[in-house]
PDB file of N, CA and C in Angstrom:
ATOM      1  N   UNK A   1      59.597  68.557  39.236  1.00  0.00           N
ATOM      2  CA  UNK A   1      58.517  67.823  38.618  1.00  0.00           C
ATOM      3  C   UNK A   1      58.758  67.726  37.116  1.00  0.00           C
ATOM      4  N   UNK A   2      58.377  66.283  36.393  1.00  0.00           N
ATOM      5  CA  UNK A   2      59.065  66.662  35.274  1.00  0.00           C
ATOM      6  C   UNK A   2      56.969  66.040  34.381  1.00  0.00           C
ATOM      7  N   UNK A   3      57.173  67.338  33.410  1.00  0.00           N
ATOM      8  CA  UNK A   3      56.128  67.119  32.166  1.00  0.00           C
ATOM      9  C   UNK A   3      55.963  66.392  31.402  1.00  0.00           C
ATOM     10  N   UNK A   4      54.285  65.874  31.726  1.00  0.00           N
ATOM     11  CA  UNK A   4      53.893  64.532  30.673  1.00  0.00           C
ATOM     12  C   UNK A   4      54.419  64.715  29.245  1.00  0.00           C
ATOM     13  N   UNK A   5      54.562  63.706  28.497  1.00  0.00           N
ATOM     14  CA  UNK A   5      55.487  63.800  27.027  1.00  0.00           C
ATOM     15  C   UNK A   5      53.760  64.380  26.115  1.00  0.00           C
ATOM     16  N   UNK A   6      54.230  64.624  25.190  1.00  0.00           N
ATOM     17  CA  UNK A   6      53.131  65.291  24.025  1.00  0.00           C
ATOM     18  C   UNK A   6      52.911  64.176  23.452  1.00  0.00           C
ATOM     19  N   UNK A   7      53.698  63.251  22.467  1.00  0.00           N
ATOM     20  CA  UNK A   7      53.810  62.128  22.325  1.00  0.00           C
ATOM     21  C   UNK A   7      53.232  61.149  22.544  1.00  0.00           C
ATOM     22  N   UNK A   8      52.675  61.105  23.822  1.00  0.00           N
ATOM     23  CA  UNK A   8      52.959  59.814  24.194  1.00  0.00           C
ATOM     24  C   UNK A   8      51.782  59.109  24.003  1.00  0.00           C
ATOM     25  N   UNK A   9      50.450  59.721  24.281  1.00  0.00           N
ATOM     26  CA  UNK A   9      49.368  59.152  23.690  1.00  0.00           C
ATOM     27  C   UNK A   9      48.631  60.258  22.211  1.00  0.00           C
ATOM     28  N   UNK A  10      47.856  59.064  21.330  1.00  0.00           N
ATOM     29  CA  UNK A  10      47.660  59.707  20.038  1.00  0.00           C
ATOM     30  C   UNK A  10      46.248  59.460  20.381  1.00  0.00           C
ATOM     31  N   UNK A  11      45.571  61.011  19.970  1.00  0.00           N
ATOM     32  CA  UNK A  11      44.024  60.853  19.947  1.00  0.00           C
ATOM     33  C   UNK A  11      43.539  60.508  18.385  1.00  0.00           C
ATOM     34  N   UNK A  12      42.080  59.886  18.605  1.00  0.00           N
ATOM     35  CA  UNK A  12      41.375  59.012  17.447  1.00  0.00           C
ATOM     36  C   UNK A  12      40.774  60.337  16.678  1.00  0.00           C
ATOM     37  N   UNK A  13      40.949  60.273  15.407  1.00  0.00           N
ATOM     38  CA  UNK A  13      40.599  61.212  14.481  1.00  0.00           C
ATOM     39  C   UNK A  13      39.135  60.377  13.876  1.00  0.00           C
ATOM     40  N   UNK A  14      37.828  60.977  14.618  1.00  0.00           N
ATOM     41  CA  UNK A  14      36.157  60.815  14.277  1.00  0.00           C
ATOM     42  C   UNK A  14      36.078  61.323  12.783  1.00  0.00           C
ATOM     43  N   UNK A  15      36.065  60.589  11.894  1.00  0.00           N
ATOM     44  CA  UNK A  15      35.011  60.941  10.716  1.00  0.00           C
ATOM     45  C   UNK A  15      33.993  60.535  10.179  1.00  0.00           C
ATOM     46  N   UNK A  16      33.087  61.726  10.276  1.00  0.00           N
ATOM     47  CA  UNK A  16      31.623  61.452  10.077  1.00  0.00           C
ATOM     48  C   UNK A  16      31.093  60.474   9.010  1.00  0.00           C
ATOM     49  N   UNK A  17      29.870  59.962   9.264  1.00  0.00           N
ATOM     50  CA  UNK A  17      29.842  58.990   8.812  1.00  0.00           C
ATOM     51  C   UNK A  17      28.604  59.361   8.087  1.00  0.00           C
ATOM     52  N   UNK A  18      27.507  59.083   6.864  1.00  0.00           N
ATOM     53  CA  UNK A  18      26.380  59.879   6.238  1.00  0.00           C
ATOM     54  C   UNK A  18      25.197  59.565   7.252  1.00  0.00           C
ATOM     55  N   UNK A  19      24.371  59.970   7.270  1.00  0.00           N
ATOM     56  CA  UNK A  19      23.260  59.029   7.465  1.00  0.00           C
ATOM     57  C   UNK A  19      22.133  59.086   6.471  1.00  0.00           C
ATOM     58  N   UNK A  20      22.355  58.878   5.312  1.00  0.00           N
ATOM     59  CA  UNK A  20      21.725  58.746   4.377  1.00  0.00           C
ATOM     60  C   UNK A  20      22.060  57.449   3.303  1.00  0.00           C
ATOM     61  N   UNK A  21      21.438  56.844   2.838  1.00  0.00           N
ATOM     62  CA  UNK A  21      21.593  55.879   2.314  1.00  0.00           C
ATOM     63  C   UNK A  21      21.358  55.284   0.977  1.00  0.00           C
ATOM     64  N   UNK A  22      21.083  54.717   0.328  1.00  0.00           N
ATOM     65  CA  UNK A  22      20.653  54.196  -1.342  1.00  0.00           C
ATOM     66  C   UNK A  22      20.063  52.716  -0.382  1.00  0.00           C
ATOM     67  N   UNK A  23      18.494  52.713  -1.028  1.00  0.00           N
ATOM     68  CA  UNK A  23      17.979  51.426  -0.474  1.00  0.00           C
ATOM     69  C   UNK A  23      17.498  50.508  -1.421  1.00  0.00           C
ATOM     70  N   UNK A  24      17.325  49.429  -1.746  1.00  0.00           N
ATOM     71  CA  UNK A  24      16.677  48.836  -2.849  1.00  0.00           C
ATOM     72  C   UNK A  24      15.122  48.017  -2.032  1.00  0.00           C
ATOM     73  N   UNK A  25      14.078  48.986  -3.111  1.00  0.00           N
ATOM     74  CA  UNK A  25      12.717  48.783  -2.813  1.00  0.00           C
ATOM     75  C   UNK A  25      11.827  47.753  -3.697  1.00  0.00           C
ATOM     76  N   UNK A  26      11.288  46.944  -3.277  1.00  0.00           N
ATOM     77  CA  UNK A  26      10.330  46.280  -4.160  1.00  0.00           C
ATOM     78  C   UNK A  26       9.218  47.056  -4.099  1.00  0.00           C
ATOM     79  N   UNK A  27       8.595  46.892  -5.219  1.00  0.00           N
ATOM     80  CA  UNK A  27       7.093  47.630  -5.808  1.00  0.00           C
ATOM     81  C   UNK A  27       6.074  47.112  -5.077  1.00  0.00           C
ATOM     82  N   UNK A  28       5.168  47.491  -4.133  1.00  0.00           N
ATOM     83  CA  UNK A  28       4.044  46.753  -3.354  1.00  0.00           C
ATOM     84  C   UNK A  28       2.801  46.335  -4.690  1.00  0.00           C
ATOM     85  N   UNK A  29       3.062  47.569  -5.865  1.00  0.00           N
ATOM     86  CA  UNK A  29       1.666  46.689  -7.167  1.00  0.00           C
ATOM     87  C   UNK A  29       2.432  45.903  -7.912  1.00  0.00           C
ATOM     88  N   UNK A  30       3.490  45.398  -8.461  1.00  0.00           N
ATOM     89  CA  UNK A  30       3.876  45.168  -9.582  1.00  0.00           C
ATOM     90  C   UNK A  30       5.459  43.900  -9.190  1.00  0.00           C
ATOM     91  N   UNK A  31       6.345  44.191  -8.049  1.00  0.00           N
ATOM     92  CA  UNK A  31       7.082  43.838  -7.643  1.00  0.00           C
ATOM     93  C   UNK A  31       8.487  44.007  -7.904  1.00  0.00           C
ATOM     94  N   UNK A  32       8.597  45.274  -9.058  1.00  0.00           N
ATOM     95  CA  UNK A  32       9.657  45.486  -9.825  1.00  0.00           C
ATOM     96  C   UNK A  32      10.648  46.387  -8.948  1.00  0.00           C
ATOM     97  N   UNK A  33      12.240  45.847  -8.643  1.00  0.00           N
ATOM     98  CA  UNK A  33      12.928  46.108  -7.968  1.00  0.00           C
ATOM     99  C   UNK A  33      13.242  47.515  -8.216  1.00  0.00           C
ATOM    100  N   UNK A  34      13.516  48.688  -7.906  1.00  0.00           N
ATOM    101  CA  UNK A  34      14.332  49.827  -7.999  1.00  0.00           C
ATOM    102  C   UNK A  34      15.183  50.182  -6.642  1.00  0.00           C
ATOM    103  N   UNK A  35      16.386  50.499  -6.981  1.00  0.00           N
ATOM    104  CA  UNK A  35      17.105  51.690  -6.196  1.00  0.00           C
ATOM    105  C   UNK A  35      17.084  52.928  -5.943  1.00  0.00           C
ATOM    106  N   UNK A  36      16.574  53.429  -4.727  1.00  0.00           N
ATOM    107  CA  UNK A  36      15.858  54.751  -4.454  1.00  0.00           C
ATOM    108  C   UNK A  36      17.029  55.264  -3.161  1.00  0.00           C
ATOM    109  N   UNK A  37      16.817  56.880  -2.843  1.00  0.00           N
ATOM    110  CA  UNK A  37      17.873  57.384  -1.725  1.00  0.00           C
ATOM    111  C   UNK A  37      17.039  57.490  -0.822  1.00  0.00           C
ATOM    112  N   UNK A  38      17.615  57.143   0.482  1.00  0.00           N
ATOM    113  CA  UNK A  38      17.023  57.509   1.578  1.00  0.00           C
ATOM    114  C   UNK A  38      16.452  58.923   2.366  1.00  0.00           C
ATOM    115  N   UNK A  39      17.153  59.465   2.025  1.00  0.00           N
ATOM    116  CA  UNK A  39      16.565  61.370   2.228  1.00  0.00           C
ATOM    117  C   UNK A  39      16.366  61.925   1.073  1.00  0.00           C
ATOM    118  N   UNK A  40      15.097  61.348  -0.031  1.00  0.00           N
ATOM    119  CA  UNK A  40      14.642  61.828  -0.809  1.00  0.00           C
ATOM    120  C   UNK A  40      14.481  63.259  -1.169  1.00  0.00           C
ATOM    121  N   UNK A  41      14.629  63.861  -1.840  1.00  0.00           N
ATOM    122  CA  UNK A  41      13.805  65.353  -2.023  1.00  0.00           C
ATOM    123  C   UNK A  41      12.661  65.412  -3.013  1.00  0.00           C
ATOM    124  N   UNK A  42      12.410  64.340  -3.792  1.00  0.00           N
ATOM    125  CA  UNK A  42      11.351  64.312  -4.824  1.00  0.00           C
ATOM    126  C   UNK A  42      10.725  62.928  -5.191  1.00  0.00           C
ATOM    127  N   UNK A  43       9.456  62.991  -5.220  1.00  0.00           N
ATOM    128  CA  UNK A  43       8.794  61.777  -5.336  1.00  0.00           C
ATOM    129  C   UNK A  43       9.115  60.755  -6.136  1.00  0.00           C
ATOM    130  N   UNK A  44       9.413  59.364  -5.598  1.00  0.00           N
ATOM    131  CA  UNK A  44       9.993  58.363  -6.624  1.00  0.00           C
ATOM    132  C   UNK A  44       8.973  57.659  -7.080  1.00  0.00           C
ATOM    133  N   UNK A  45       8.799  56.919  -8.411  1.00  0.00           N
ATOM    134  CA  UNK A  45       7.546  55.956  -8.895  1.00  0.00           C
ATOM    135  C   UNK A  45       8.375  54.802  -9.186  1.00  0.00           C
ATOM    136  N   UNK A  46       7.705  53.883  -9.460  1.00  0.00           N
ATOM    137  CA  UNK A  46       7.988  52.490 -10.188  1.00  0.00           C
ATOM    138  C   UNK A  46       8.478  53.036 -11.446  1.00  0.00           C
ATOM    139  N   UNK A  47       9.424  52.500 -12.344  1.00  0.00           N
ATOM    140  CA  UNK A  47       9.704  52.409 -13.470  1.00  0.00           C
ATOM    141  C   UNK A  47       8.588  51.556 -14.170  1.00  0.00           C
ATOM    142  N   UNK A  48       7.987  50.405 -13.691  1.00  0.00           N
ATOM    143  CA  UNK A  48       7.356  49.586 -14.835  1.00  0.00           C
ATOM    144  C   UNK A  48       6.127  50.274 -14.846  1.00  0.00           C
ATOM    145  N   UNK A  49       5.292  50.436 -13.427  1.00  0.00           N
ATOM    146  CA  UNK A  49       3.901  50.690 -13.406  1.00  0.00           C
ATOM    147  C   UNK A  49       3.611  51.704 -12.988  1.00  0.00           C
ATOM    148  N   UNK A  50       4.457  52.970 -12.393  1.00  0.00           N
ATOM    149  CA  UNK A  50       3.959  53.986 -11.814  1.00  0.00           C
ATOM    150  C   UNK A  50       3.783  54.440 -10.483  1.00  0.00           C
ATOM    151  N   UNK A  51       3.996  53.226  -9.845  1.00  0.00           N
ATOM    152  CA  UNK A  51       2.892  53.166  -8.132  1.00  0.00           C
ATOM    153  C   UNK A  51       4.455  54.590  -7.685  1.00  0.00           C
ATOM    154  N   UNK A  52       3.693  55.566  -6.636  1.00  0.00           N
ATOM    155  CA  UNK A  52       4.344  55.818  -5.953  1.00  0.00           C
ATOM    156  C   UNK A  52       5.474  55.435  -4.812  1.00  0.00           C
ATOM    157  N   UNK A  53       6.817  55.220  -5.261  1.00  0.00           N
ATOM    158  CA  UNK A  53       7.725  54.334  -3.668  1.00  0.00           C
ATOM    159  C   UNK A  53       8.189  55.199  -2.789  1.00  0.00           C
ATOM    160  N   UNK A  54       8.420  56.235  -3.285  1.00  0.00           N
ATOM    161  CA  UNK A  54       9.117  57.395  -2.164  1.00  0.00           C
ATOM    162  C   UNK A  54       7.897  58.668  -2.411  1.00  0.00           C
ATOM    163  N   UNK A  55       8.033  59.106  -1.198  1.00  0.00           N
ATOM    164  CA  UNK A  55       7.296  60.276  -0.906  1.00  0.00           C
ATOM    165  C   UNK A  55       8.385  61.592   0.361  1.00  0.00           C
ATOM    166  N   UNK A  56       8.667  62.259  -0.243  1.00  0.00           N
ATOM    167  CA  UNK A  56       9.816  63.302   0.558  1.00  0.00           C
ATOM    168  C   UNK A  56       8.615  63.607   1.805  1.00  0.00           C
ATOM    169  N   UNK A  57       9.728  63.900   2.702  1.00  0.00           N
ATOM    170  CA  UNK A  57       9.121  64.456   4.265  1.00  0.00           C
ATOM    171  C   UNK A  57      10.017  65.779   4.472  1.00  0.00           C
ATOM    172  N   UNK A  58      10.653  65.898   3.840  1.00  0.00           N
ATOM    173  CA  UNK A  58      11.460  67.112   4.123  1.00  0.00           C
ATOM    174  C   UNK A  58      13.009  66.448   4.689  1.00  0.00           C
ATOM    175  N   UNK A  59      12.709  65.615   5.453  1.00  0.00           N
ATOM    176  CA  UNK A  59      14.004  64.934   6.064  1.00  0.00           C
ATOM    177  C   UNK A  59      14.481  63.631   5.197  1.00  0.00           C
ATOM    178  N   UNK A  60      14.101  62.444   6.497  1.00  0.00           N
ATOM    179  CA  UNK A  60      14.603  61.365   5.703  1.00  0.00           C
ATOM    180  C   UNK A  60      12.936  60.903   5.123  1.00  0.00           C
ATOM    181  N   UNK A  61      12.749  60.643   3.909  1.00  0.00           N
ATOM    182  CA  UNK A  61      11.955  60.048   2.959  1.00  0.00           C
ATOM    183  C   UNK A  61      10.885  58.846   3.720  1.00  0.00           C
ATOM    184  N   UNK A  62      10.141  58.881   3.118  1.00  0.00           N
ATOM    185  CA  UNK A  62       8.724  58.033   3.757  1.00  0.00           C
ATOM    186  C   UNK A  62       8.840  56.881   2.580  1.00  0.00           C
ATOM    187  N   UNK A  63       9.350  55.734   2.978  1.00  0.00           N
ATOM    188  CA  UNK A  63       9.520  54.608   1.475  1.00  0.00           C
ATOM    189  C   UNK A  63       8.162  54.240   1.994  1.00  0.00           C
ATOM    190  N   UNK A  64       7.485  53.986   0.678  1.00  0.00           N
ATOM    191  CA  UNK A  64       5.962  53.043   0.686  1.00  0.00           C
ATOM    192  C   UNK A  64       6.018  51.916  -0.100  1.00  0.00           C
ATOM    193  N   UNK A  65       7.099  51.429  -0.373  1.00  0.00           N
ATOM    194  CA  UNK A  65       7.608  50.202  -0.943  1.00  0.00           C
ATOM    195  C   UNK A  65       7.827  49.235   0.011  1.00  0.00           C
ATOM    196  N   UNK A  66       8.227  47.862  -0.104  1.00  0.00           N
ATOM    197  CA  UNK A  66       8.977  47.127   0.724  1.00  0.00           C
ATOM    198  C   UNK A  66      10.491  47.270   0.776  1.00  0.00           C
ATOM    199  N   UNK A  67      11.190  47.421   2.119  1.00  0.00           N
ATOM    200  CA  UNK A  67      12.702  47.904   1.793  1.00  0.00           C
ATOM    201  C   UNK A  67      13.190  45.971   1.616  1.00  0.00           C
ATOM    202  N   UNK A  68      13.469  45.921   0.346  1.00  0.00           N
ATOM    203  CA  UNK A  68      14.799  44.461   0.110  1.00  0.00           C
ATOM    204  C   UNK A  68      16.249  44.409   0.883  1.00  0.00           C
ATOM    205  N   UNK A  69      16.634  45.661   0.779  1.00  0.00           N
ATOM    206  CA  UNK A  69      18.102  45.612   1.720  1.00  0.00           C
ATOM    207  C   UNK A  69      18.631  46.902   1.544  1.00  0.00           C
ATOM    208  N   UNK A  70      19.749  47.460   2.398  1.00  0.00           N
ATOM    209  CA  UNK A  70      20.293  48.823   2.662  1.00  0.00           C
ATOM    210  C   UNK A  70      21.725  48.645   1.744  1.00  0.00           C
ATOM    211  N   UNK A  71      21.833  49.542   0.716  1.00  0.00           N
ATOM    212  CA  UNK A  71      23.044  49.075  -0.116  1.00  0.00           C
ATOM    213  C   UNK A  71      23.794  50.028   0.971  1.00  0.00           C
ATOM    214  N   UNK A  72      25.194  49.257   0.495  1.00  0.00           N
ATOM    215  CA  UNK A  72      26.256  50.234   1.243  1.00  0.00           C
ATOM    216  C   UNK A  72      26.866  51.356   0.236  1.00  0.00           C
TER     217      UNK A  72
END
């Protein structure tokens, strides 16, 4: 009996991928764009007016903004 080669097939090397993100939020009072992270650890505000956009959950972040788009 002769032994399969070592060679002969190559396994796929998985690298993890984040799941965390950078999102860009519009302001629900004011409309002023900011870039905020997706698994927040500390409360984000508006730069112009204050309003609260992120609120931490411990995990991934509670946005109270409108999300504009998921940067890569």
């Amino acid at each position: 009996m002769s032994m399969p080669q070592a060679g002969g097939r190559r396994r796929k090397i998985l690298i993890p991928q984040p799941r965390s993100r950078f999102i860009l939020v519009t302001c629900p009072n004011c409309g002023h764009r900011q870039v905020v992270f997706s698994h927040s650890t500390f409360p984000a505000r508006c730069l112009s007016c204050g309003e609260l956009l992120v609120k931490p959950t411990g995990g991934k972040a509670q946005i109270l903004g409108k999300i504009e788009r998921i940067l890569a």
